[in-house]
N, C-alpha and C. Protein backbone atom coordinates (compact mmCIF):
# COMPACT_ATOMS: atom_id res chain seq x y z
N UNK A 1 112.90 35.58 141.99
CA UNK A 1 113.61 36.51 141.16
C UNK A 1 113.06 37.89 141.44
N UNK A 2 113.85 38.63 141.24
CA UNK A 2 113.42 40.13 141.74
C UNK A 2 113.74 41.06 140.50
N UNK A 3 112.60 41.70 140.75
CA UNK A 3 112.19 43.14 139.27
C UNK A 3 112.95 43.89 139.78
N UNK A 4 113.68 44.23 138.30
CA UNK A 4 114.58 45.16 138.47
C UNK A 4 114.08 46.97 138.63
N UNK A 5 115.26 47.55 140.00
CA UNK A 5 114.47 48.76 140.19
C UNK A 5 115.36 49.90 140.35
N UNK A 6 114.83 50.98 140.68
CA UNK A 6 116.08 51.98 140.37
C UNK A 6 117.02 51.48 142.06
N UNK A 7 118.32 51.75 142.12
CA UNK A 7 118.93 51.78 142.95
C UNK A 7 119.65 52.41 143.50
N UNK A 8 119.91 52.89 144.78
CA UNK A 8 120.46 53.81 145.71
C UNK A 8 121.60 53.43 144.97
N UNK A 9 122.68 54.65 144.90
CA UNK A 9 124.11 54.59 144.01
C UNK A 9 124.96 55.32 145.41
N UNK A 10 125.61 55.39 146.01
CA UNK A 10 127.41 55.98 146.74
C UNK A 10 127.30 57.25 146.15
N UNK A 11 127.86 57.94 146.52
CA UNK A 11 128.14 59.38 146.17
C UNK A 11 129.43 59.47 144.84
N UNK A 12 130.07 58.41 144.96
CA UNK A 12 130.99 58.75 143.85
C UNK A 12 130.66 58.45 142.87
N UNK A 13 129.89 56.68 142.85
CA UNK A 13 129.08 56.15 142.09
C UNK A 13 128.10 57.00 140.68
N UNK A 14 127.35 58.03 141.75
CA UNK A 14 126.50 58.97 141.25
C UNK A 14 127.18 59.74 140.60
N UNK A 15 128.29 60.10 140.74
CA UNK A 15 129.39 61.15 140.24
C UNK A 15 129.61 60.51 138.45
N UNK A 16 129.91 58.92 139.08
CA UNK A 16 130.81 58.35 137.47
C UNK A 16 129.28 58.36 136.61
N UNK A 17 127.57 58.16 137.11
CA UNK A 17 127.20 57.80 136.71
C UNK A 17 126.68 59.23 135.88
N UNK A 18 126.80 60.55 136.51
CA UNK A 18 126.77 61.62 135.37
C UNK A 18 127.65 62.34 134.29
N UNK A 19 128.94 61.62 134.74
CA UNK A 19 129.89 61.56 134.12
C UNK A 19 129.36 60.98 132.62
N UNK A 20 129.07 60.05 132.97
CA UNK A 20 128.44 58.83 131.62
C UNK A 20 127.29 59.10 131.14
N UNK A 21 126.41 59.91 131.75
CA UNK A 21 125.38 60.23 130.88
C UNK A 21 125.40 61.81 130.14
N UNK A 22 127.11 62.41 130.75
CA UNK A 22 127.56 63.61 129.65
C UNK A 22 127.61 63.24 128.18
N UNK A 23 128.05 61.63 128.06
CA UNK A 23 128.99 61.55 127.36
C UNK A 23 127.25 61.13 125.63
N UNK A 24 126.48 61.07 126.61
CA UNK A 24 125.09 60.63 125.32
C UNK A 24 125.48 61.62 124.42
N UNK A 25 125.11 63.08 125.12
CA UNK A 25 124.55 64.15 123.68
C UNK A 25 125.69 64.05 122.94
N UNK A 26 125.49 64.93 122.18
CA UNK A 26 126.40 65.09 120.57
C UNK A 26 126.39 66.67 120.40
N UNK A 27 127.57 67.17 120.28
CA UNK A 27 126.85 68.23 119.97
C UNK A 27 127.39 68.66 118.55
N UNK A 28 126.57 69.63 117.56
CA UNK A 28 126.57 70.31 116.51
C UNK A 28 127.45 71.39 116.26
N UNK A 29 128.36 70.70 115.80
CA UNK A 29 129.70 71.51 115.30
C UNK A 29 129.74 72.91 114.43
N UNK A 30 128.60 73.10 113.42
CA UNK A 30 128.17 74.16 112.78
C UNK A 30 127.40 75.30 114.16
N UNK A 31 127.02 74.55 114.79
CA UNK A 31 126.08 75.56 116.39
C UNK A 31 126.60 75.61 117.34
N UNK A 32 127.49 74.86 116.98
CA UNK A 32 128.08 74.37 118.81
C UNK A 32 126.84 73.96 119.93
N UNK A 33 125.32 74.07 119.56
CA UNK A 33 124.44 73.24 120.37
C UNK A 33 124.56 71.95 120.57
N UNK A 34 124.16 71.57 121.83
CA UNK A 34 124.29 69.64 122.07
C UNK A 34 122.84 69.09 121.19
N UNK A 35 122.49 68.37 121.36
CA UNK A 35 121.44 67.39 120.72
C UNK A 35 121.46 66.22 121.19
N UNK A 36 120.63 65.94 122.03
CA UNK A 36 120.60 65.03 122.52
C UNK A 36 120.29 63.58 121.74
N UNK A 37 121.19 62.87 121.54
CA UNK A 37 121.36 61.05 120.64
C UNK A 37 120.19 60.67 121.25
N UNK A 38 119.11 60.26 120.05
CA UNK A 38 117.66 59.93 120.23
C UNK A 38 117.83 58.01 120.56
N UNK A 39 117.28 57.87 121.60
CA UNK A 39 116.95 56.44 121.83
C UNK A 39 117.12 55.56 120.69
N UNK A 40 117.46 54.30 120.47
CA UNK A 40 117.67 53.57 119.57
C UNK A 40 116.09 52.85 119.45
N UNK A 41 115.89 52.71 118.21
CA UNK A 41 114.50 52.18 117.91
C UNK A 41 114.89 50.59 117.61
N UNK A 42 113.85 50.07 118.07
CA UNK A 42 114.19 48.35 118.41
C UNK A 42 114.60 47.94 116.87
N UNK A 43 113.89 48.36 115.98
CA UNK A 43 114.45 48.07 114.38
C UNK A 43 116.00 48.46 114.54
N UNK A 44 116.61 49.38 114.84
CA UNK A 44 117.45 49.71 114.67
C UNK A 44 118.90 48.96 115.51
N UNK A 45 118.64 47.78 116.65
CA UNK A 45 119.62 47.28 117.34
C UNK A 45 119.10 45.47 117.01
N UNK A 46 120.18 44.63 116.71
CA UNK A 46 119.78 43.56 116.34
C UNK A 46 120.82 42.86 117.91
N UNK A 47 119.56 42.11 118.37
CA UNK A 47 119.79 41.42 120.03
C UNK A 47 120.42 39.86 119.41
N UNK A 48 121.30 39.38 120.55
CA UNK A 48 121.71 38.01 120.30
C UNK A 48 122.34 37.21 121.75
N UNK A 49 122.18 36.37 121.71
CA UNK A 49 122.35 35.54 123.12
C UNK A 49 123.27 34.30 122.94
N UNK A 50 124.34 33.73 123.73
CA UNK A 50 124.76 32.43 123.57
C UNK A 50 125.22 31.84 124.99
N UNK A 51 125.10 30.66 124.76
CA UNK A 51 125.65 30.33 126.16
C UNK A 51 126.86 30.34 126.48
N UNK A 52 127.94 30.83 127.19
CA UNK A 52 129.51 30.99 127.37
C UNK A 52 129.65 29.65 127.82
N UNK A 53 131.10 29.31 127.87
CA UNK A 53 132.00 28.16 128.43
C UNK A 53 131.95 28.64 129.66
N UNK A 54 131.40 28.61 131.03
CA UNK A 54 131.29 28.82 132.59
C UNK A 54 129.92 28.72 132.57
N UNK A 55 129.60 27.60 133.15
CA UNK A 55 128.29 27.24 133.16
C UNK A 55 127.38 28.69 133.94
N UNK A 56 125.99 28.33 133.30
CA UNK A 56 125.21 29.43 134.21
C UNK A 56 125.52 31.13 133.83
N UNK A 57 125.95 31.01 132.66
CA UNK A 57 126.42 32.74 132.17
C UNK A 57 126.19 32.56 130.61
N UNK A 58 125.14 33.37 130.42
CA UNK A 58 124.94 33.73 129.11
C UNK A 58 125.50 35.07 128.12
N UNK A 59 125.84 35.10 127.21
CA UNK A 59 126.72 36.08 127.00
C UNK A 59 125.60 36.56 125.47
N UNK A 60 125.63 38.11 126.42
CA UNK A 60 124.37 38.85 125.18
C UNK A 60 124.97 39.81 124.35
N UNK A 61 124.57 40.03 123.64
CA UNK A 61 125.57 41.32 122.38
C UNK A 61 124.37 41.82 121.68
N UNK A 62 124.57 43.61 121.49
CA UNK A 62 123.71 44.80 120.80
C UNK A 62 124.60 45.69 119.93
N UNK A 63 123.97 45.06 118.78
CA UNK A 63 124.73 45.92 117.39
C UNK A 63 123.92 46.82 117.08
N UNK A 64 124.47 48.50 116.96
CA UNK A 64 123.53 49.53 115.96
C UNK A 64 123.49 49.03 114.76
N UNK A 65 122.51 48.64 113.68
CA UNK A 65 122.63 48.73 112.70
C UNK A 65 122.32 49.97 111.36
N UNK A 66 122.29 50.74 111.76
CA UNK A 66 122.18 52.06 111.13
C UNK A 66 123.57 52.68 111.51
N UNK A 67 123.35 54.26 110.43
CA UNK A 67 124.28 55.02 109.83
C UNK A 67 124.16 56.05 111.02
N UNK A 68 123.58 55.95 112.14
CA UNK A 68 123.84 56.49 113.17
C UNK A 68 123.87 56.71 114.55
N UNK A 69 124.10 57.33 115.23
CA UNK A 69 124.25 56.94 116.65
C UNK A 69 123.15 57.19 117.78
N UNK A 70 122.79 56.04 118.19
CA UNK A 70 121.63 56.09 119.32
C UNK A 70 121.47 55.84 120.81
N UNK A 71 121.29 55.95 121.51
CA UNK A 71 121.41 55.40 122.71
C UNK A 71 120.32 54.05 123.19
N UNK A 72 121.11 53.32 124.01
CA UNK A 72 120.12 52.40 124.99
C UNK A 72 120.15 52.60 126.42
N UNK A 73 119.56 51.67 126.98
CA UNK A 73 119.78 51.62 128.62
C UNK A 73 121.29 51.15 128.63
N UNK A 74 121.67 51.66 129.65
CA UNK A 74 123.27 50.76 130.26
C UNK A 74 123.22 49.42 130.91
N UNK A 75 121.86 49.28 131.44
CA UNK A 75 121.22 47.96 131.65
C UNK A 75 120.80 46.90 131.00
N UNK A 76 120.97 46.12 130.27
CA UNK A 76 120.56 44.98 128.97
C UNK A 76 119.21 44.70 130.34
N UNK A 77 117.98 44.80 129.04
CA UNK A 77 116.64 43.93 129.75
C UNK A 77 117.57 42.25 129.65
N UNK A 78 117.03 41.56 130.93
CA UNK A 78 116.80 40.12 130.50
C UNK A 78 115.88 39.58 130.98
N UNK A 79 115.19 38.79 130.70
CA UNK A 79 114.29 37.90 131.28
C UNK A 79 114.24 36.69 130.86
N UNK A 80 113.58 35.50 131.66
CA UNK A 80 113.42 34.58 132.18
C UNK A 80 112.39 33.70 132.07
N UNK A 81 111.81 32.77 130.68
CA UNK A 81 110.59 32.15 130.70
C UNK A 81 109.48 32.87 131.17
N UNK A 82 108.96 32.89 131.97
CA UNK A 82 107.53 33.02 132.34
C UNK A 82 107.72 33.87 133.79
N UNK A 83 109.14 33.43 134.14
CA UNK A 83 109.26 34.06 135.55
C UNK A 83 109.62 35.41 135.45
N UNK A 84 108.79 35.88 136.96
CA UNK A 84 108.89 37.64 137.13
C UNK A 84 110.07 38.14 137.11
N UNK A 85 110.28 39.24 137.08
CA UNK A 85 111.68 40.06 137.09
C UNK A 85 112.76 40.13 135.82
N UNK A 86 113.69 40.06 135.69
CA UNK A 86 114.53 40.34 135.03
C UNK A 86 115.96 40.44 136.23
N UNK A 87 117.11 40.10 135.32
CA UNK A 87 118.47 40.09 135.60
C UNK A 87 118.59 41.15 136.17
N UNK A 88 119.43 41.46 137.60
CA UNK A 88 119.84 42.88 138.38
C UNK A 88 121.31 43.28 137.94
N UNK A 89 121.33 44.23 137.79
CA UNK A 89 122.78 44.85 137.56
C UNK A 89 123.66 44.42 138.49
N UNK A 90 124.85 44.55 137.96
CA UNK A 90 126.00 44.45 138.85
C UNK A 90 127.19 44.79 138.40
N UNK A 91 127.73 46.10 138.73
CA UNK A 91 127.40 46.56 140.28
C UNK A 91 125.77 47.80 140.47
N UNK A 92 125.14 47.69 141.20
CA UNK A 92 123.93 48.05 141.19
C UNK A 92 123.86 49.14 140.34
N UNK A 93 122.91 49.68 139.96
CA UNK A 93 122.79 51.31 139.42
C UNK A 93 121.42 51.40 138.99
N UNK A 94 121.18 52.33 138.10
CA UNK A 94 120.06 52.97 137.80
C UNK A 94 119.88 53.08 136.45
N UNK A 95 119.16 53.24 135.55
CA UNK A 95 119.20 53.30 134.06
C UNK A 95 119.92 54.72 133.76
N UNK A 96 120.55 54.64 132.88
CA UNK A 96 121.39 56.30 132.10
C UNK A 96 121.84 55.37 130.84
N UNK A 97 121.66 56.42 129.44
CA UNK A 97 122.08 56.10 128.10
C UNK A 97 123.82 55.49 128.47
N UNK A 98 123.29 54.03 127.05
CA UNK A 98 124.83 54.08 126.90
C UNK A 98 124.84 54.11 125.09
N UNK A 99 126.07 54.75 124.46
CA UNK A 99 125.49 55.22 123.23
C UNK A 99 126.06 54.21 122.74
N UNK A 100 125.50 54.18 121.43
CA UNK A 100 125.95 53.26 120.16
C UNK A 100 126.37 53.61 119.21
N UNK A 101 127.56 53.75 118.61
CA UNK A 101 127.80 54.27 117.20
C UNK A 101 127.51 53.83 116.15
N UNK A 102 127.26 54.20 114.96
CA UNK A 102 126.81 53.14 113.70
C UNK A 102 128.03 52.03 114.18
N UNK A 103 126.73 50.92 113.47
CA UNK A 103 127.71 49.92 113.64
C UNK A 103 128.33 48.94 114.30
N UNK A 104 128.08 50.02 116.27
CA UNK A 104 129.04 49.47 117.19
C UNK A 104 128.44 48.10 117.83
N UNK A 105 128.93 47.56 118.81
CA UNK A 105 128.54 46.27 119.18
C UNK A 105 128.56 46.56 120.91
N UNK A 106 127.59 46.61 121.53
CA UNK A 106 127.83 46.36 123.20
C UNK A 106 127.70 44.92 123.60
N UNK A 107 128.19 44.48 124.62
CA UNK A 107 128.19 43.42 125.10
C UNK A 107 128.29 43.25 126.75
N UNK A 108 127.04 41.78 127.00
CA UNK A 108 127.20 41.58 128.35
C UNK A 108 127.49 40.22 129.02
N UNK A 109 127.74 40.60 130.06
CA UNK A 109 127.53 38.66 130.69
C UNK A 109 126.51 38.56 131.63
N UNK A 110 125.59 37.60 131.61
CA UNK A 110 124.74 37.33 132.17
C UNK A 110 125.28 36.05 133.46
N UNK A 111 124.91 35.96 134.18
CA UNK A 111 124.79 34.65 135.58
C UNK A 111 123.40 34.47 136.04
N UNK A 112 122.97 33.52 135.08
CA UNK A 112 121.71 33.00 135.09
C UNK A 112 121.55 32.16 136.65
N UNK A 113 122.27 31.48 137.81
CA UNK A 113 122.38 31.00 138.56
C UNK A 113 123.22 31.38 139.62
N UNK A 114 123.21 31.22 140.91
CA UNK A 114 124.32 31.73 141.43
C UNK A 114 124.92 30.10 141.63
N UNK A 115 125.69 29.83 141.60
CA UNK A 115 126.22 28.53 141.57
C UNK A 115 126.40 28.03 143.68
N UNK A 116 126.60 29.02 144.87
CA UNK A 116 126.64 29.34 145.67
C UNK A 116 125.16 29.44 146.44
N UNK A 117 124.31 29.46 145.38
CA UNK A 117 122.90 29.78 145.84
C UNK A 117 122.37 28.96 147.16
N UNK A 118 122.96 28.03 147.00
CA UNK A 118 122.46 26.54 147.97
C UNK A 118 121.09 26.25 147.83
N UNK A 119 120.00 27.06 146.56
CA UNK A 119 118.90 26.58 146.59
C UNK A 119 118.60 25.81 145.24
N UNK A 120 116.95 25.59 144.69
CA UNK A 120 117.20 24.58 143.82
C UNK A 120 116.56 25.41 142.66
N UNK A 121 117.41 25.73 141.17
CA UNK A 121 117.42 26.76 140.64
C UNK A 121 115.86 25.82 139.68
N UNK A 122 115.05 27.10 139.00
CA UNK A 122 113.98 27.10 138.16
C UNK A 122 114.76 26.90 137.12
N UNK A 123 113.89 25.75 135.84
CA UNK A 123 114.81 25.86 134.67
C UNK A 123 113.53 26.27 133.90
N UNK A 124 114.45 27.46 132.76
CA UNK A 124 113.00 27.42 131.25
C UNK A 124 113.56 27.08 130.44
N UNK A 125 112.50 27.52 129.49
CA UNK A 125 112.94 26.95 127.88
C UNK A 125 113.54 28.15 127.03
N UNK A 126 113.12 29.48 127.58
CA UNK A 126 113.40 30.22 126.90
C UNK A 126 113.82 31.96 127.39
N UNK A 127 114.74 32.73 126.80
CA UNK A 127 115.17 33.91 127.97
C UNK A 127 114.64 34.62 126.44
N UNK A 128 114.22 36.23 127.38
CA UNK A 128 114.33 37.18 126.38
C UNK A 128 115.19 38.43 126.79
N UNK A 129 116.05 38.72 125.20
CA UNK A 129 117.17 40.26 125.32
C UNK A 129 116.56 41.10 124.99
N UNK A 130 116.83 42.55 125.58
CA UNK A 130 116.14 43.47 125.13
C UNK A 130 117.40 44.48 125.44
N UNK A 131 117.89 45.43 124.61
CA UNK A 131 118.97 46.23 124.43
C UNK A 131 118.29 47.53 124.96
N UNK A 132 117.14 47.87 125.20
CA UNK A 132 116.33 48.95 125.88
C UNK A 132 115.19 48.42 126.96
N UNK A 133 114.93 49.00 127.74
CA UNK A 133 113.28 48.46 128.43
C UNK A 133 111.83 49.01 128.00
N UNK A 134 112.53 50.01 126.83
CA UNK A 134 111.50 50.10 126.22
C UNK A 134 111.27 49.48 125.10
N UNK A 135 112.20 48.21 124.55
CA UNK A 135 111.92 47.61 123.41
C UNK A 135 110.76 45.69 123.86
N UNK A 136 110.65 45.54 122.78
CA UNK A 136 109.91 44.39 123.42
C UNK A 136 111.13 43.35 123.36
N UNK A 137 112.26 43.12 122.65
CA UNK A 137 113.10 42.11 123.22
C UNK A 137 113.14 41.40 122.26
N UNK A 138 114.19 40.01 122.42
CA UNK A 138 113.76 39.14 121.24
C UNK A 138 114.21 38.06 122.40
N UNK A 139 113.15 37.06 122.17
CA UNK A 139 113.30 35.61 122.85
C UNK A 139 113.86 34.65 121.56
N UNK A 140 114.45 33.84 122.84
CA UNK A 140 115.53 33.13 121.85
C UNK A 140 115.78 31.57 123.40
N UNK A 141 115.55 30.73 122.75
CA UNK A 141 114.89 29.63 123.06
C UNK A 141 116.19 28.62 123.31
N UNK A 142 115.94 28.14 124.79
CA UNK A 142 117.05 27.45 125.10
C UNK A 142 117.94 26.53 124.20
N UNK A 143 117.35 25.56 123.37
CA UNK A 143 117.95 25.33 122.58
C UNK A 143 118.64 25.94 121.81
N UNK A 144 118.68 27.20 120.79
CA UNK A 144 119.18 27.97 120.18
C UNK A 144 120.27 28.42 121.01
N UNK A 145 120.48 28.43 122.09
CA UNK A 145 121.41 28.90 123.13
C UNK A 145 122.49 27.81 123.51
N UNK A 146 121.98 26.83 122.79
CA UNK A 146 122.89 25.60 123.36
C UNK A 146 123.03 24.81 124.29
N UNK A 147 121.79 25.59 125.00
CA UNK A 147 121.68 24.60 126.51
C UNK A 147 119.73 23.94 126.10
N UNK A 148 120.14 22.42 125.99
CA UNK A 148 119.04 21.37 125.40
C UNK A 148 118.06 21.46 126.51
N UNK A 149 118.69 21.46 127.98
CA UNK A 149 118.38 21.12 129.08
C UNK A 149 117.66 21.64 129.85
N UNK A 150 117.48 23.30 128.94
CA UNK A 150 116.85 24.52 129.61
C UNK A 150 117.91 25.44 130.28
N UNK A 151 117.43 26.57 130.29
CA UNK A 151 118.29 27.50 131.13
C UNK A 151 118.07 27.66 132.52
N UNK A 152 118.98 27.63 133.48
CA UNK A 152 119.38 27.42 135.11
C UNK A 152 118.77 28.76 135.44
N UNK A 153 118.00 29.38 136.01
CA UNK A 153 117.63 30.75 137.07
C UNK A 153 117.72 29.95 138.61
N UNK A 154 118.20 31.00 138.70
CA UNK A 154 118.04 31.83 140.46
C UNK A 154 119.33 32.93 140.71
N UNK A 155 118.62 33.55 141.13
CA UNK A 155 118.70 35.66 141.62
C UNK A 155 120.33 35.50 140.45
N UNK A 156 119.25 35.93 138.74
CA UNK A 156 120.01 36.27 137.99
C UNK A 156 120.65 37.62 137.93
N UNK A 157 122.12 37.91 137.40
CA UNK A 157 122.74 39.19 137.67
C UNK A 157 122.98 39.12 136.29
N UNK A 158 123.17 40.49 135.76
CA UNK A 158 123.84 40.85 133.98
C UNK A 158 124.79 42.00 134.95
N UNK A 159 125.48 42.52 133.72
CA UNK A 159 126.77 43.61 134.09
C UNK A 159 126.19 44.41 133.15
N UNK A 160 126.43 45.72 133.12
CA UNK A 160 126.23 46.81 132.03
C UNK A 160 126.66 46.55 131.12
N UNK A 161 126.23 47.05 129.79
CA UNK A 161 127.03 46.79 128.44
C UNK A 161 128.42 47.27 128.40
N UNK A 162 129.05 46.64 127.99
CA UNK A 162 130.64 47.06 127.98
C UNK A 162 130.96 46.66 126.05
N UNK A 163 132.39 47.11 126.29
CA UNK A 163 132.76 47.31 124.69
C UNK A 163 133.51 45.98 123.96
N UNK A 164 133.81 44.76 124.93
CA UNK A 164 134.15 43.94 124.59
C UNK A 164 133.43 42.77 125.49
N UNK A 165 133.48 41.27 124.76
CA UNK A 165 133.27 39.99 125.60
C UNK A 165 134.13 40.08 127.10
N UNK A 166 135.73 40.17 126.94
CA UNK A 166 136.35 40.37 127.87
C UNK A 166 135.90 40.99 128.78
N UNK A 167 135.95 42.87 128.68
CA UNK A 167 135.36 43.35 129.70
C UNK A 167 134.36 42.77 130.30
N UNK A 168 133.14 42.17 129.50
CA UNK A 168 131.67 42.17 130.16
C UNK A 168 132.23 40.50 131.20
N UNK A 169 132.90 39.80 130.57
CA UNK A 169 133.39 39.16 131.24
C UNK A 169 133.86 38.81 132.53
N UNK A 170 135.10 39.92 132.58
CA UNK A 170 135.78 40.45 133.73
C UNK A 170 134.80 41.16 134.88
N UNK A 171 134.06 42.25 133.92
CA UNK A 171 133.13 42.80 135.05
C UNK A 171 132.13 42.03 135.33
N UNK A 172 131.96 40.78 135.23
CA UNK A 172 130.97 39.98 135.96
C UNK A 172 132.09 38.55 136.83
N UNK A 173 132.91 38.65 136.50
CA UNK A 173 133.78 37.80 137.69
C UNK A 173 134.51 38.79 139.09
N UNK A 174 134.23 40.01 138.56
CA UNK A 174 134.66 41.16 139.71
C UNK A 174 133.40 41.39 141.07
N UNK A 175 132.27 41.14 140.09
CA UNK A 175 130.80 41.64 140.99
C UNK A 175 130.30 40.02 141.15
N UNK A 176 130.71 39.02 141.37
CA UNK A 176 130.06 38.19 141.75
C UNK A 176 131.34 37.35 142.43
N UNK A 177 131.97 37.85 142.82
CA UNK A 177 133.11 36.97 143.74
C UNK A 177 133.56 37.81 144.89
């Protein structure tokens, strides 16, 4: 499994990806100054994991629970029992805020396995979500996930948080086929 790292982005790529990190600040309507939306504090985002119907894809979700708006990584941390690394993006990128509104809900899909791998996947007992890489995460234990059997790794991929199951869905049957 491989630690996740910053990644060379395409030129247009880089384009959408400052596009999206315009969209963090806020700005102050009485000043017309921006203010930049302060990181979400791990109290403040409640993490959750389940196993989807397509084997080998775990499906993660990050609710703000406060009265206001914060940012995370666009990257969901995941990790893997005991094993090194964490889940790689797809399609590759680099960390930039994605914001949260009170309230709101992001969501991802995970592919704990490549099913194609042709090798013989590591199983654990337990994955941990983390809605920032600077939060410590919350582990949540194969069973609780629904899979008795342990969870399947090898060269796991997540998708960026997106605004629905669907999307995160879609954008992980787009980047892995």
């Amino acid at each position: 499994m491989r630690a996740r790292s910053l990644l060379a982005v395409p030129a247009a790529a880089a384009s959408a990806a400052a596009v999206l990190a315009t969209l963090a600040p806020t700005a102050d309507a009485a000043t017309g100054s921006a203010a930049p939306t302060p990181t979400c504090k791990e109290s403040a985002v409640n993490v959750s994991a389940t196993a989807a119907q397509r084997p080998d894809v775990l499906h993660i979700k990050a609710t703000n629970n406060t009265a206001r708006a914060c940012v995370v990584d666009r990257i969901p941390t995941v990790t893997f029992g005991d094993l090194d690394g964490a889940a790689q993006p797809v399609p590759p990128t680099h960390s930039a805020p994605y914001r949260l509104a009170p309230g709101a809900t992001a969501h991802a899909a995970v592919r704990t396995a490549d099913p194609a791998g042709g090798a013989h996947p590591r199983t654990v007992d337990f994955v941990t979500v983390a809605a920032d890489p600077s939060h410590h995460g919350r582990t949540i234990n194969a069973h609780a996930l629904g899979l008795p059997r342990g969870v399947r790794v090898w060269d796991p991929v997540t998708t960026w948080w997106q605004p629905s199951w669907t999307r995160a869905d879609t954008a992980l049957q787009h980047a892995t086929h």
